[in-house]
PDB file of N, CA and C in Angstrom:
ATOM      1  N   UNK A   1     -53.134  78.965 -17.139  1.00  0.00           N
ATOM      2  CA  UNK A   1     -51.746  78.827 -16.771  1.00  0.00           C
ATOM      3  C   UNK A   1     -51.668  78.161 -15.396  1.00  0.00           C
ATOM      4  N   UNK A   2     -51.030  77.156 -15.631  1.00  0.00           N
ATOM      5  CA  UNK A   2     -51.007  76.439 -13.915  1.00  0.00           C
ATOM      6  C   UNK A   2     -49.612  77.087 -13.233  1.00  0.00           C
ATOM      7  N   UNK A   3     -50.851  76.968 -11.613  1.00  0.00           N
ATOM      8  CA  UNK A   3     -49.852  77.673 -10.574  1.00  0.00           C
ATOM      9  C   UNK A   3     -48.619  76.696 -10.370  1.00  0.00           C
ATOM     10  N   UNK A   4     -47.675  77.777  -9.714  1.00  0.00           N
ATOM     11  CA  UNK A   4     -46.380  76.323  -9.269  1.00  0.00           C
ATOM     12  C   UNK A   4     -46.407  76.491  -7.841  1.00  0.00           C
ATOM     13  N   UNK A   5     -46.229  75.118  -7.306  1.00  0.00           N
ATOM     14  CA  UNK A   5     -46.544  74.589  -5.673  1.00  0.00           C
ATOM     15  C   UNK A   5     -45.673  75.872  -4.678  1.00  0.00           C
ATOM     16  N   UNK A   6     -46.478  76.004  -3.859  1.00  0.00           N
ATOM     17  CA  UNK A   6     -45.696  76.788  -2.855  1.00  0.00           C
ATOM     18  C   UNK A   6     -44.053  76.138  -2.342  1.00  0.00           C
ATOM     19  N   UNK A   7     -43.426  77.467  -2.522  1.00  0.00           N
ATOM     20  CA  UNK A   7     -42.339  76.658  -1.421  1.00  0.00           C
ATOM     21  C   UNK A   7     -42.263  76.330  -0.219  1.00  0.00           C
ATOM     22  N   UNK A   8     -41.360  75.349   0.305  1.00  0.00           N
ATOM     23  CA  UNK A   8     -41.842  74.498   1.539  1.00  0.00           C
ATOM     24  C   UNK A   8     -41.128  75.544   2.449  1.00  0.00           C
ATOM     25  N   UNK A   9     -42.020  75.173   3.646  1.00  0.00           N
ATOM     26  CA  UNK A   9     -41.990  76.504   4.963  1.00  0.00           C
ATOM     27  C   UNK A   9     -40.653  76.457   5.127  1.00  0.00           C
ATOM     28  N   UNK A  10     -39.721  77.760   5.561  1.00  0.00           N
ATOM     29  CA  UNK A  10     -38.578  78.121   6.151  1.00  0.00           C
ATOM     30  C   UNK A  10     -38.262  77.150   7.400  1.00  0.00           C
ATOM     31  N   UNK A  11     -37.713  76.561   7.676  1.00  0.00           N
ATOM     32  CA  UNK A  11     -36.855  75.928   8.778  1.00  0.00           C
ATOM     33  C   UNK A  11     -35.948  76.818   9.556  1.00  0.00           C
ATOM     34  N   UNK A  12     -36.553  77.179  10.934  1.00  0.00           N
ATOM     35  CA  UNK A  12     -36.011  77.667  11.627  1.00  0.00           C
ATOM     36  C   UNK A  12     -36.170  77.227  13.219  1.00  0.00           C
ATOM     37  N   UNK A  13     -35.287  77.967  14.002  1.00  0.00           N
ATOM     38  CA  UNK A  13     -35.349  77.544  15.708  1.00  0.00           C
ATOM     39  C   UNK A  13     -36.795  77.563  15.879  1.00  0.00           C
ATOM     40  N   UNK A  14     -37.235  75.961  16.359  1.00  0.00           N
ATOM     41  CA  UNK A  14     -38.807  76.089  16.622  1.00  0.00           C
ATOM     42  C   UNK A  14     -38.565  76.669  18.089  1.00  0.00           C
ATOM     43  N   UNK A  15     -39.726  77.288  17.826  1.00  0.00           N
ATOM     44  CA  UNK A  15     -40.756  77.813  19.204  1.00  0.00           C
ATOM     45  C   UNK A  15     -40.312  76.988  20.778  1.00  0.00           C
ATOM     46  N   UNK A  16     -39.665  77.539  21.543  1.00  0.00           N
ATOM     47  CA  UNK A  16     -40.157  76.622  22.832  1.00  0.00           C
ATOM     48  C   UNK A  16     -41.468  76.207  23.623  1.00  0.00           C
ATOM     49  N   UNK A  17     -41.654  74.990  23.667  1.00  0.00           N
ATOM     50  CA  UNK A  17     -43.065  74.910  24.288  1.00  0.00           C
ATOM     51  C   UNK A  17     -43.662  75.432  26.015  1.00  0.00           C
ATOM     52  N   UNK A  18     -44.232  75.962  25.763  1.00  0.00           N
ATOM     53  CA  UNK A  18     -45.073  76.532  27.179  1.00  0.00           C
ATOM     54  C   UNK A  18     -43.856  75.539  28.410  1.00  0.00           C
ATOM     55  N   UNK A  19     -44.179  74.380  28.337  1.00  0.00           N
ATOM     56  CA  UNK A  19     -43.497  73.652  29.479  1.00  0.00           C
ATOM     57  C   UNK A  19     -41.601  73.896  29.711  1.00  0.00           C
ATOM     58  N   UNK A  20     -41.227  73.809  28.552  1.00  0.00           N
ATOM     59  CA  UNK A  20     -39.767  74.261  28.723  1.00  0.00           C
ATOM     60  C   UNK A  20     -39.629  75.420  29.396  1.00  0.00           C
ATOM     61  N   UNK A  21     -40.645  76.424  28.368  1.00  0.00           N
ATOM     62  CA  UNK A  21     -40.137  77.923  29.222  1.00  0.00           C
ATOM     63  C   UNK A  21     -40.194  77.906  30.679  1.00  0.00           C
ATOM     64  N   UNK A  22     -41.536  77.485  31.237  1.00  0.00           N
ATOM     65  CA  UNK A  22     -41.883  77.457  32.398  1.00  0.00           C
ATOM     66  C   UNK A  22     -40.717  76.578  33.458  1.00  0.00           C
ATOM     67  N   UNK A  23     -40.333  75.427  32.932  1.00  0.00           N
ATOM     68  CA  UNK A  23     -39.102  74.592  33.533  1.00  0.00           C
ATOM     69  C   UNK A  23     -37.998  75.879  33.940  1.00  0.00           C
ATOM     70  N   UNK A  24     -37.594  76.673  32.794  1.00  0.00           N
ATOM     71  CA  UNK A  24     -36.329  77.151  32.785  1.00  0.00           C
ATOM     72  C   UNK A  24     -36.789  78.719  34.024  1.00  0.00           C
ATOM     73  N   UNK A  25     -38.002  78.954  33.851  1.00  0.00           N
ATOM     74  CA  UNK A  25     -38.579  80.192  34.923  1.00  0.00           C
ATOM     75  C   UNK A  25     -37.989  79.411  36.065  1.00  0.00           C
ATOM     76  N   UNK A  26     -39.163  78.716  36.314  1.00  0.00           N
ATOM     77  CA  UNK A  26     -38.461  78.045  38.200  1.00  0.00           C
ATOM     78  C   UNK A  26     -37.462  77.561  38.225  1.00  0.00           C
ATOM     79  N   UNK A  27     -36.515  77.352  37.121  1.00  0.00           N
ATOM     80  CA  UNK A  27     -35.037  76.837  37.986  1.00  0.00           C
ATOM     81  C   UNK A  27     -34.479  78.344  38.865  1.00  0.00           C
ATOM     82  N   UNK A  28     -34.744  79.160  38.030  1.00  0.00           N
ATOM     83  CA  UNK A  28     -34.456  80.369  38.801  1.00  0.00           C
ATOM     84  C   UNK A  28     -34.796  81.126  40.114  1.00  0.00           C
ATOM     85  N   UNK A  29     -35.660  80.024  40.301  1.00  0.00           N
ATOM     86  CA  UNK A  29     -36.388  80.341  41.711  1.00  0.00           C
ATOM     87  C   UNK A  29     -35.835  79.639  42.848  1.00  0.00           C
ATOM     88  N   UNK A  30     -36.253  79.892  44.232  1.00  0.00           N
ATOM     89  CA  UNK A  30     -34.974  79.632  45.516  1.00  0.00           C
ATOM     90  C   UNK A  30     -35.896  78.108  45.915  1.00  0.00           C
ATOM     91  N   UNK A  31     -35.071  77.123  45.926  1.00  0.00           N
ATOM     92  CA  UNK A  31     -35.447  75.942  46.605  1.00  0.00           C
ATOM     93  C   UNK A  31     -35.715  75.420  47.825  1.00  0.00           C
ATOM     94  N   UNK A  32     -36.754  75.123  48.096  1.00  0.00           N
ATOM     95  CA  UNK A  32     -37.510  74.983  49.218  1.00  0.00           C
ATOM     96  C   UNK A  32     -37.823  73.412  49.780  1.00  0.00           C
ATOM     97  N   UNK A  33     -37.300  72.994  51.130  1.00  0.00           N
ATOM     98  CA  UNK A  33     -37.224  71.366  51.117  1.00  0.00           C
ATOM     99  C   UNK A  33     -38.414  70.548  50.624  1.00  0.00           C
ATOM    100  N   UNK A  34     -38.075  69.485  50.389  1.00  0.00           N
ATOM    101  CA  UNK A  34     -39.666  68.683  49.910  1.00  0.00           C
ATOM    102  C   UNK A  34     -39.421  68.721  48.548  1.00  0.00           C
ATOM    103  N   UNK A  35     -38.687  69.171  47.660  1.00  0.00           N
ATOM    104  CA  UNK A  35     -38.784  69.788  46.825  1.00  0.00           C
ATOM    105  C   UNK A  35     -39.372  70.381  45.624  1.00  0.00           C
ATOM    106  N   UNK A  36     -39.648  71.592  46.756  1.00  0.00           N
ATOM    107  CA  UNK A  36     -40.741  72.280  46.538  1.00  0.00           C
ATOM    108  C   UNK A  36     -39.932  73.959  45.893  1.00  0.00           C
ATOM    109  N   UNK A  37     -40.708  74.955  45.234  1.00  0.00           N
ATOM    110  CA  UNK A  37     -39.629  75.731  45.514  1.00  0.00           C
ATOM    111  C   UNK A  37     -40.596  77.346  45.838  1.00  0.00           C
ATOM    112  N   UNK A  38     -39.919  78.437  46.712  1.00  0.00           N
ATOM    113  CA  UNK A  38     -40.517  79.852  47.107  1.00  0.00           C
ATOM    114  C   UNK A  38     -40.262  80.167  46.269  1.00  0.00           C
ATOM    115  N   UNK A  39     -41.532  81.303  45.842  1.00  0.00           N
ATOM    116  CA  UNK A  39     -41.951  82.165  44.899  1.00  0.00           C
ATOM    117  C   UNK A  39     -42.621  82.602  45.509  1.00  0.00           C
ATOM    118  N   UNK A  40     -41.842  84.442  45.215  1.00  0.00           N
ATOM    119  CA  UNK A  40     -42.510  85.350  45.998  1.00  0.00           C
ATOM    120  C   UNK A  40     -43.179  86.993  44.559  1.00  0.00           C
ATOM    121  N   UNK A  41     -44.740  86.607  45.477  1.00  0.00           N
ATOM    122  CA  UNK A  41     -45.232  87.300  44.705  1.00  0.00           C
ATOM    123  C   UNK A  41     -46.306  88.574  45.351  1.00  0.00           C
ATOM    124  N   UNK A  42     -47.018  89.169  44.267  1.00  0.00           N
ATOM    125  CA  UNK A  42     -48.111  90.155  45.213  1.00  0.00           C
ATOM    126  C   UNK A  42     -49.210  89.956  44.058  1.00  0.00           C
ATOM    127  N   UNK A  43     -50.187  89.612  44.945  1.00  0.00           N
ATOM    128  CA  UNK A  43     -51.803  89.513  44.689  1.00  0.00           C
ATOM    129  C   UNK A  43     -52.705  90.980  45.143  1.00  0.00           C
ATOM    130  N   UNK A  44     -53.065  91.244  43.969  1.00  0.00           N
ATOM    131  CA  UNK A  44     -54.050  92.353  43.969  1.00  0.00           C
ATOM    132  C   UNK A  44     -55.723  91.960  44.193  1.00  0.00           C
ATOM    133  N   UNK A  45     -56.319  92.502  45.434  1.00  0.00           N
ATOM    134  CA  UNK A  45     -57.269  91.634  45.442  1.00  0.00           C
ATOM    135  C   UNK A  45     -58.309  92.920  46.014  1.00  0.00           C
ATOM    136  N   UNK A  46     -59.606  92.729  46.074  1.00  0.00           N
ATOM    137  CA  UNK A  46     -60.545  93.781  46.942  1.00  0.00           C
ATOM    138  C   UNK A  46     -60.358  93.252  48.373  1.00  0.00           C
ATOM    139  N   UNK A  47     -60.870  94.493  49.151  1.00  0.00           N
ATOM    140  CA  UNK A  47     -60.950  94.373  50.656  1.00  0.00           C
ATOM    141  C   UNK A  47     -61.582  92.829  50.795  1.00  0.00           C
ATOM    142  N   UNK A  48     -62.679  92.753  50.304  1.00  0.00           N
ATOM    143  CA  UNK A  48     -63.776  92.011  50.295  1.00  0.00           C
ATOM    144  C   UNK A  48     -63.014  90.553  49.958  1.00  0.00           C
ATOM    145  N   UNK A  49     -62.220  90.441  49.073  1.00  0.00           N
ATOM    146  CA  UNK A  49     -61.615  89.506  48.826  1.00  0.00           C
ATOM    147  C   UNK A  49     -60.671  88.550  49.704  1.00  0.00           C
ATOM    148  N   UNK A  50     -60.080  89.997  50.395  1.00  0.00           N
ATOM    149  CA  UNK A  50     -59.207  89.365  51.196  1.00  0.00           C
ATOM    150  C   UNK A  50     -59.476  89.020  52.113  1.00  0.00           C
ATOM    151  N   UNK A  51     -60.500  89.872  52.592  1.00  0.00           N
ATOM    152  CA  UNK A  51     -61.235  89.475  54.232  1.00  0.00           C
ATOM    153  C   UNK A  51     -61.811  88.254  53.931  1.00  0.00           C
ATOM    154  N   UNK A  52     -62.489  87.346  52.785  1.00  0.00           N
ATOM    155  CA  UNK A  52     -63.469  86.280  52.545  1.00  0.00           C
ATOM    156  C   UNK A  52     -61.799  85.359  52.041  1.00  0.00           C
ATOM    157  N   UNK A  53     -60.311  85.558  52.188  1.00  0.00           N
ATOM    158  CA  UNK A  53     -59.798  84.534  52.177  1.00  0.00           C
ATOM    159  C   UNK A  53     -59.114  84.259  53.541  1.00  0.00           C
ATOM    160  N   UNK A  54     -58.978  85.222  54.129  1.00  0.00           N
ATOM    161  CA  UNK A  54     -58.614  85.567  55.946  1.00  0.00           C
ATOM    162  C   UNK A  54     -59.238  84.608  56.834  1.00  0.00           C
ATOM    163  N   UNK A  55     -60.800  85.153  56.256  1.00  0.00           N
ATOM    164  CA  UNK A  55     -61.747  84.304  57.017  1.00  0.00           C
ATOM    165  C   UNK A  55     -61.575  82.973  56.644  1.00  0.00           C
ATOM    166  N   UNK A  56     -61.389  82.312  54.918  1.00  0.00           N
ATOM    167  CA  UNK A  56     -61.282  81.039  54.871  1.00  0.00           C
ATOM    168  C   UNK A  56     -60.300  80.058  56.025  1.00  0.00           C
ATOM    169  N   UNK A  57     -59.231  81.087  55.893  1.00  0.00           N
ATOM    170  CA  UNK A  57     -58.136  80.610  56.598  1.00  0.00           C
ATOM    171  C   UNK A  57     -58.015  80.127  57.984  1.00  0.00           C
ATOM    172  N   UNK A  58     -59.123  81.563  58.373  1.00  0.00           N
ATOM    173  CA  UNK A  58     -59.206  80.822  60.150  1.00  0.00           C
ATOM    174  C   UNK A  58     -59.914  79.911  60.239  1.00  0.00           C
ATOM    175  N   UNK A  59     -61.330  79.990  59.178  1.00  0.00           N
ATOM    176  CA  UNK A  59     -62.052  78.621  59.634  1.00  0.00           C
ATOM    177  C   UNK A  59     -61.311  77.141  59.428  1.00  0.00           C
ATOM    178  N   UNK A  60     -60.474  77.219  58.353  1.00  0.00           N
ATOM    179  CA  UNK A  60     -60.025  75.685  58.131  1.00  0.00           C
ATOM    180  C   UNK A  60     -58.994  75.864  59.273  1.00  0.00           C
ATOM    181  N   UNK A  61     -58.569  76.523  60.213  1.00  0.00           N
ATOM    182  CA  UNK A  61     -57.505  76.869  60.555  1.00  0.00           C
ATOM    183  C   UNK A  61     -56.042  76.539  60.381  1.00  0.00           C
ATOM    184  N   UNK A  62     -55.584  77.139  59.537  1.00  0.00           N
ATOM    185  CA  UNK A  62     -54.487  77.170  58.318  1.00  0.00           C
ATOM    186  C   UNK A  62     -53.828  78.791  58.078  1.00  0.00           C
ATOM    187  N   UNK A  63     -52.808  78.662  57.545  1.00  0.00           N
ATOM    188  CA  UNK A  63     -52.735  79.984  57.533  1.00  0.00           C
ATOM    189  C   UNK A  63     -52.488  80.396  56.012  1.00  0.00           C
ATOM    190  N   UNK A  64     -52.199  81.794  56.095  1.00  0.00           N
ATOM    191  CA  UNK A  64     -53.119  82.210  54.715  1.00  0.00           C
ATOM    192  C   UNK A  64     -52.152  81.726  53.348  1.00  0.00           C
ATOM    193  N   UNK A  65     -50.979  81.669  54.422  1.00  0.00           N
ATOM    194  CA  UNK A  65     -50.036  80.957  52.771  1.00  0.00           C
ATOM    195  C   UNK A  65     -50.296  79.332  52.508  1.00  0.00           C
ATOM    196  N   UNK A  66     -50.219  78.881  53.629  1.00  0.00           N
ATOM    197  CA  UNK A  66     -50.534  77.412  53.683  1.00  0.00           C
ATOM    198  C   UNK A  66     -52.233  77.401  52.427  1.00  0.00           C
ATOM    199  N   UNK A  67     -53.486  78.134  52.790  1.00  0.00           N
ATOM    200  CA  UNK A  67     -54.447  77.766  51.901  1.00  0.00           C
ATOM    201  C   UNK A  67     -54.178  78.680  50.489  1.00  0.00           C
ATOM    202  N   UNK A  68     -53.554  79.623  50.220  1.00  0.00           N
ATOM    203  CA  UNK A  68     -53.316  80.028  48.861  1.00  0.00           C
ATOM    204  C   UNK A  68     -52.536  79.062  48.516  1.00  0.00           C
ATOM    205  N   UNK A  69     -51.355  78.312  48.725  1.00  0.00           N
ATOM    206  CA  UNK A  69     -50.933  77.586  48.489  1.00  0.00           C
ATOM    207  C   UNK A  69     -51.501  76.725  47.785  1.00  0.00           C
ATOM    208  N   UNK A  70     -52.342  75.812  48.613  1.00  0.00           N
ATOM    209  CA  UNK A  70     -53.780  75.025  48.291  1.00  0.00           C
ATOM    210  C   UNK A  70     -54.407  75.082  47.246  1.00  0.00           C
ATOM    211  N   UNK A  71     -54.910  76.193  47.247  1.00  0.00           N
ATOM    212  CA  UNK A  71     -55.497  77.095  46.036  1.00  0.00           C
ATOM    213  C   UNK A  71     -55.216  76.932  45.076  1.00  0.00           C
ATOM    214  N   UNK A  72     -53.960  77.251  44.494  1.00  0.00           N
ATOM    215  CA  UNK A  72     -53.013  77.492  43.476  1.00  0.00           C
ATOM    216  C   UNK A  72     -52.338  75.931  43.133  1.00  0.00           C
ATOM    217  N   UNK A  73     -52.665  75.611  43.920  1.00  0.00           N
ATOM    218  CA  UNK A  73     -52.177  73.727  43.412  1.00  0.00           C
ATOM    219  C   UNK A  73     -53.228  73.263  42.757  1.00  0.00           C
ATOM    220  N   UNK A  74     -54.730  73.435  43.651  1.00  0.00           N
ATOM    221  CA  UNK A  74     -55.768  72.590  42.794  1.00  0.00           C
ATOM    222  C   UNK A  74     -55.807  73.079  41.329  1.00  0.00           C
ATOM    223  N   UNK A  75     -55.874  74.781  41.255  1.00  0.00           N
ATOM    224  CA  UNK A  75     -55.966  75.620  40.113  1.00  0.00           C
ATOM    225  C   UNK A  75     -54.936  75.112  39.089  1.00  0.00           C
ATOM    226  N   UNK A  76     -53.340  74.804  39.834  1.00  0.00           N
ATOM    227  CA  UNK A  76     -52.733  74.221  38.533  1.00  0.00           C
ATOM    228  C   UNK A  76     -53.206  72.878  37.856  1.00  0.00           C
ATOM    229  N   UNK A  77     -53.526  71.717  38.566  1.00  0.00           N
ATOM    230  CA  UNK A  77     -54.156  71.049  38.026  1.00  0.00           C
ATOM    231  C   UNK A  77     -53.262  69.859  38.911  1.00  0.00           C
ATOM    232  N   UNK A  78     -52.412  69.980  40.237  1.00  0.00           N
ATOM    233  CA  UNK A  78     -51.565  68.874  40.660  1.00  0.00           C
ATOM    234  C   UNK A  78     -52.163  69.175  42.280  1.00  0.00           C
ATOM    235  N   UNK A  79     -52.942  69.208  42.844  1.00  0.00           N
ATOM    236  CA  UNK A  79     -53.878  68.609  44.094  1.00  0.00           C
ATOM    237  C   UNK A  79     -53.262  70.085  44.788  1.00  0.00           C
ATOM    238  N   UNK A  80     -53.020  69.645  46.115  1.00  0.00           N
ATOM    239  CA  UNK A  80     -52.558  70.766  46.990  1.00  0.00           C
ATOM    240  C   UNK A  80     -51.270  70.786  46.980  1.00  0.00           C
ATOM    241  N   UNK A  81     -50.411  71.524  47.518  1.00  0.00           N
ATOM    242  CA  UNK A  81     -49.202  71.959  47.795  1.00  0.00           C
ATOM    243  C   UNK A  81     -48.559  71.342  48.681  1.00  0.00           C
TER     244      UNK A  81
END
């Protein structure tokens, strides 16, 4: 007995992609000149951690938001901040 073809997938509200959502997150966030925008957050880190990014900080001498900043730019994948 032959099978009969599946029915064709439901049509519904597609999915938003990663990038939209993320667009529509930071509009909500406070704008910062350059346009750039603050986001304020808290990093959980060991003693050890923080003291070895403290220290990064004084040696480049920078301060610690200026090189997390840094950080978090190369990590996204768009250079520094």
């Amino acid at each position: 007995m032959p099978r009969k073809p599946l029915p064709p997938p439901k049509k519904g509200p597609r999915k938003p992609l990663p990038e939209e959502l993320a667009r529509d997150a930071i509009a909500h966030e406070d704008k910062a000149p350059g346009g750039k925008v603050r986001m304020t957050f808290r990093v959980l880190l060991t003693r050890q951690q923080a003291e070895a990014l403290a220290a990064r900080a004084i040696q480049e001498e920078k301060n610690l938001e200026t090189l997390v900043a840094e950080i978090l730019g190369g990590a996204a994948g768009k250079g520094t901040a």
